[in-house]
N, C-alpha and C. Protein backbone atom coordinates (compact mmCIF):
# COMPACT_ATOMS: atom_id res chain seq x y z
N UNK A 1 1.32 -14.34 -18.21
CA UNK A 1 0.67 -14.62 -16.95
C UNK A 1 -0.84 -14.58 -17.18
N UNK A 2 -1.50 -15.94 -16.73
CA UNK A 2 -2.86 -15.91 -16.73
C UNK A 2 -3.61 -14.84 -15.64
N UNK A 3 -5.07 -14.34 -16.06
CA UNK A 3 -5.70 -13.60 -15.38
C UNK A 3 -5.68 -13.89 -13.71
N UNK A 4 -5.92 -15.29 -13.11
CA UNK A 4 -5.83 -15.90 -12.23
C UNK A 4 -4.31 -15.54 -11.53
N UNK A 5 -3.50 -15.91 -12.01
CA UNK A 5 -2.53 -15.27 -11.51
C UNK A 5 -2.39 -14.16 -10.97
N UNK A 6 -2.49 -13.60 -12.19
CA UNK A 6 -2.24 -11.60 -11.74
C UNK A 6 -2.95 -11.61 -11.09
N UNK A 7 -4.28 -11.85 -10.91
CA UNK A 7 -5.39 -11.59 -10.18
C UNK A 7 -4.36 -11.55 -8.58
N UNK A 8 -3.88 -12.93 -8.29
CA UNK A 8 -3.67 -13.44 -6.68
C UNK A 8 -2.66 -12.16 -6.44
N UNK A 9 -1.72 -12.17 -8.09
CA UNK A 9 -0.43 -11.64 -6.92
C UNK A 9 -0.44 -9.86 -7.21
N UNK A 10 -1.62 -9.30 -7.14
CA UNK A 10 -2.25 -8.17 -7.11
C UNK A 10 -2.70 -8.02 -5.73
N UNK A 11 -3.50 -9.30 -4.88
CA UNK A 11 -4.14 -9.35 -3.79
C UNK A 11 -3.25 -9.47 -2.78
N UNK A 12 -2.07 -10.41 -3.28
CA UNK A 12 -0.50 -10.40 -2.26
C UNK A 12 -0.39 -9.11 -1.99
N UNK A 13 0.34 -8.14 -2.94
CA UNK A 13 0.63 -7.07 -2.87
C UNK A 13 -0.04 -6.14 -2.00
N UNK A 14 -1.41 -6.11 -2.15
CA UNK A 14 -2.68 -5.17 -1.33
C UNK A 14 -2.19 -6.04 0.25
N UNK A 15 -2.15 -6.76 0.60
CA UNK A 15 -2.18 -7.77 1.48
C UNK A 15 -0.73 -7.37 2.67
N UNK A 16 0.44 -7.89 1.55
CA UNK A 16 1.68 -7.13 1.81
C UNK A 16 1.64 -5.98 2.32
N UNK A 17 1.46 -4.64 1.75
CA UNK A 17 0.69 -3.33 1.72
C UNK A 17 0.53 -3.49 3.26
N UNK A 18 -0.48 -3.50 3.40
CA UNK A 18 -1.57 -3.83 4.32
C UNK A 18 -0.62 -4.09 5.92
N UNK A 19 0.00 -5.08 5.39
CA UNK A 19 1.02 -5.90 7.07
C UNK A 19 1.78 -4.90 7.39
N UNK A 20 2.69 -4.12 6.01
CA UNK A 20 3.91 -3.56 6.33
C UNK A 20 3.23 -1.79 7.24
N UNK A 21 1.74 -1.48 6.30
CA UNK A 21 1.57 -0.43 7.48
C UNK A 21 1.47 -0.61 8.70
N UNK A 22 0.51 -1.48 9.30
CA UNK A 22 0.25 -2.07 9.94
C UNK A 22 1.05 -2.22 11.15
N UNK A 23 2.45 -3.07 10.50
CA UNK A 23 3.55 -3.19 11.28
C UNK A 23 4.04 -1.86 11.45
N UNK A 24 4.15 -1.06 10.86
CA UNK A 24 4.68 0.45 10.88
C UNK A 24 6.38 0.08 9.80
N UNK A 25 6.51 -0.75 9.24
CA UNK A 25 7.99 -0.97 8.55
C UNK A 25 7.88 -0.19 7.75
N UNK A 26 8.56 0.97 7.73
CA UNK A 26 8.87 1.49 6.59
C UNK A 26 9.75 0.76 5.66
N UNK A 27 10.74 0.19 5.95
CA UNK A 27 12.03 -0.29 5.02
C UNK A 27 10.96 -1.82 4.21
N UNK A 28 10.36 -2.38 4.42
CA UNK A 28 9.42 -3.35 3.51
C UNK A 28 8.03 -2.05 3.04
N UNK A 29 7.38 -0.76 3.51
CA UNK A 29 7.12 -0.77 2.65
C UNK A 29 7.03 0.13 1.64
N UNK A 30 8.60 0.71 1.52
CA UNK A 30 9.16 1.35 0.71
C UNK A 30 10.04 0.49 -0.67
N UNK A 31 9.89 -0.69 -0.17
CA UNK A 31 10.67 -1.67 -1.23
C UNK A 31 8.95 -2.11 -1.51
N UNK A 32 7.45 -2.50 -1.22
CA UNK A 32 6.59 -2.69 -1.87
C UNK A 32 5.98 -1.65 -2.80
N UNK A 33 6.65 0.17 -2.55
CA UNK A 33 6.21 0.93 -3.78
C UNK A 33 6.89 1.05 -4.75
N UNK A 34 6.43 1.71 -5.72
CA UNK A 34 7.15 1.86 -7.11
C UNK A 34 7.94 3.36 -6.29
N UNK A 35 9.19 3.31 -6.88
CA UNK A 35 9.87 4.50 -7.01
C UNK A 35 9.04 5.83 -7.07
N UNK A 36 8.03 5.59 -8.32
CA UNK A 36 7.41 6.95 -8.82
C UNK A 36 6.02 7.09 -7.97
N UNK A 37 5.88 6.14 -6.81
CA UNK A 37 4.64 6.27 -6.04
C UNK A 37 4.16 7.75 -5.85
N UNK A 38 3.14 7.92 -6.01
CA UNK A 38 2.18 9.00 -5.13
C UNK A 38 1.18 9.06 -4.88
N UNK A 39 0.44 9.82 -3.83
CA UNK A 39 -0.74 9.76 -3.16
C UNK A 39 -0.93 11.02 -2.71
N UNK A 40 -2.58 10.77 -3.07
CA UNK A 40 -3.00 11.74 -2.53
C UNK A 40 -4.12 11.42 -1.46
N UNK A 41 -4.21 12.55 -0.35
CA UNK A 41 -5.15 12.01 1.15
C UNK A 41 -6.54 11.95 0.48
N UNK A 42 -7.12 12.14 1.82
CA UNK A 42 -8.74 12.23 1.47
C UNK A 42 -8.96 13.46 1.64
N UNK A 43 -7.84 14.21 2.22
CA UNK A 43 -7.66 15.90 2.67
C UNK A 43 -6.89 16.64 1.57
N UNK A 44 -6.62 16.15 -0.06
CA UNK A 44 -5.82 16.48 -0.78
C UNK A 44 -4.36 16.66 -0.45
N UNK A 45 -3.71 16.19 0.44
CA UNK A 45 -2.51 16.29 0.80
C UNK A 45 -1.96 15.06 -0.47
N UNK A 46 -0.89 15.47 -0.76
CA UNK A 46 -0.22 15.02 -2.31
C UNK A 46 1.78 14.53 -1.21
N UNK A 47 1.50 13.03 -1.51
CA UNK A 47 2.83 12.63 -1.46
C UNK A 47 3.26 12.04 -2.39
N UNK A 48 4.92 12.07 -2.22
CA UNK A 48 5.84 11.01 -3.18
C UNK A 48 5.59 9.69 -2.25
N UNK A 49 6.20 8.92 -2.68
CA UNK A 49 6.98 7.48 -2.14
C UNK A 49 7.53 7.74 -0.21
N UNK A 50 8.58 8.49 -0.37
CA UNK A 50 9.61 9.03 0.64
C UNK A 50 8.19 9.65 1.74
N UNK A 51 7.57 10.64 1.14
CA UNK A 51 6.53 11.31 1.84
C UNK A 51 5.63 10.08 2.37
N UNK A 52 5.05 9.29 1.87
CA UNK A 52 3.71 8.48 1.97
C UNK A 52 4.21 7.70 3.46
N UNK A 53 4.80 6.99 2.91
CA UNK A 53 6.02 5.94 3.94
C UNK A 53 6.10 6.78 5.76
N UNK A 54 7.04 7.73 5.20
CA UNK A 54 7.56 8.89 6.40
C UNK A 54 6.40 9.31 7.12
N UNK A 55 4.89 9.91 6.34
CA UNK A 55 3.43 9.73 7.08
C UNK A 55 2.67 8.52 7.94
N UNK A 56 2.56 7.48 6.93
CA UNK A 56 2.49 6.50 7.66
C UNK A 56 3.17 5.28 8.32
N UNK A 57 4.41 5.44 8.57
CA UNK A 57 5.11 4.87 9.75
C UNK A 57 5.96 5.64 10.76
N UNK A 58 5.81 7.10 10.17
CA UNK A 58 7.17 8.04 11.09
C UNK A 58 6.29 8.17 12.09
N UNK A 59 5.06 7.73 12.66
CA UNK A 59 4.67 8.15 13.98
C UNK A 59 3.03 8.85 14.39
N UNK A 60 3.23 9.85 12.97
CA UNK A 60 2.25 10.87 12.84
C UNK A 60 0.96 9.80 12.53
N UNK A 61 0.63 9.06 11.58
CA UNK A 61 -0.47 8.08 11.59
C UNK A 61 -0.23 6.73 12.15
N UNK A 62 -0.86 6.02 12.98
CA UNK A 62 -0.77 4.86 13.14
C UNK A 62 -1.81 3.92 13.33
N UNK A 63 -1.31 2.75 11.92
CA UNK A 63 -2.07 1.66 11.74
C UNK A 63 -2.35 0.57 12.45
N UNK A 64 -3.41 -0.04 12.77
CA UNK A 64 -3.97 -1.02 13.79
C UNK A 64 -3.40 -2.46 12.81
N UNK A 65 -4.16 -1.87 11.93
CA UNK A 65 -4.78 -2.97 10.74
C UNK A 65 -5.39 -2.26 9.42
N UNK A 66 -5.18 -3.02 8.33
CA UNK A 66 -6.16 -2.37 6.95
C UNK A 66 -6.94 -3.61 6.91
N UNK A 67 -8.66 -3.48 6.81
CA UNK A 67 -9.31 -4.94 6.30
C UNK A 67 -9.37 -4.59 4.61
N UNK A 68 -9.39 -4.96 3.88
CA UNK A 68 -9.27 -5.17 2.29
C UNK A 68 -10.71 -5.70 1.68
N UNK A 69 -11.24 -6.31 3.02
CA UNK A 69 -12.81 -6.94 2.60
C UNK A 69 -12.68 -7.71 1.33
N UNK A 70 -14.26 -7.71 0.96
CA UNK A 70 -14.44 -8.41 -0.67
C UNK A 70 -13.00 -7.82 -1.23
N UNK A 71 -11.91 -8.31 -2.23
CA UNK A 71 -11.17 -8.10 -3.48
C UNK A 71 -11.40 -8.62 -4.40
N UNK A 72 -11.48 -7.43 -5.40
CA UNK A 72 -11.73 -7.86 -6.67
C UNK A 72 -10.80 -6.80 -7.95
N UNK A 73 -10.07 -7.12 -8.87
CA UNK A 73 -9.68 -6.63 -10.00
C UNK A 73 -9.99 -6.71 -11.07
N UNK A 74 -10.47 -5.21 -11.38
CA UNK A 74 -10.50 -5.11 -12.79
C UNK A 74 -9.78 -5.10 -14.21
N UNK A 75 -10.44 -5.77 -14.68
CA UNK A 75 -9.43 -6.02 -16.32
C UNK A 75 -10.10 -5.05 -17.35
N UNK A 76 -9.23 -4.13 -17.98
CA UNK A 76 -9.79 -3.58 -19.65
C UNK A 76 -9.61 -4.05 -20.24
């Protein structure tokens, strides 16, 4: 896969991301993480996959919208 490529379907993904919080779907966007997902807040709160999802669509946070602005990916 050319750089161009990966590049777009990196920006899908963020994009995807983005709708399924948004929408509040958990079930799309628990099929857009990796199994081994985790995160951590801006408050150090540390989730899995199951956790992240269950935070942001079970109710407790809710998304308007994510803007993504300028995207850009880096290559090493």
């Amino acid at each position: 896969m050319d750089r161009v490529s990966a590049h777009l379907d990196v920006v899908a993904a963020a994009l995807a991301r983005a709708e399924a919080l948004a929408a509040g779907d958990a079930v799309r966007l628990t099929e857009l993480l990796h199994a081994d997902y985790r995160w951590m807040s801006h408050r150090s709160d540390r989730f899995d996959r199951a956790g992240y999802v269950e935070a942001n669509t079970g109710g407790r946070t809710i998304w308007r919208r994510q803007d993504l602005g300028e995207r850009s990916v880096a290559w090493s």
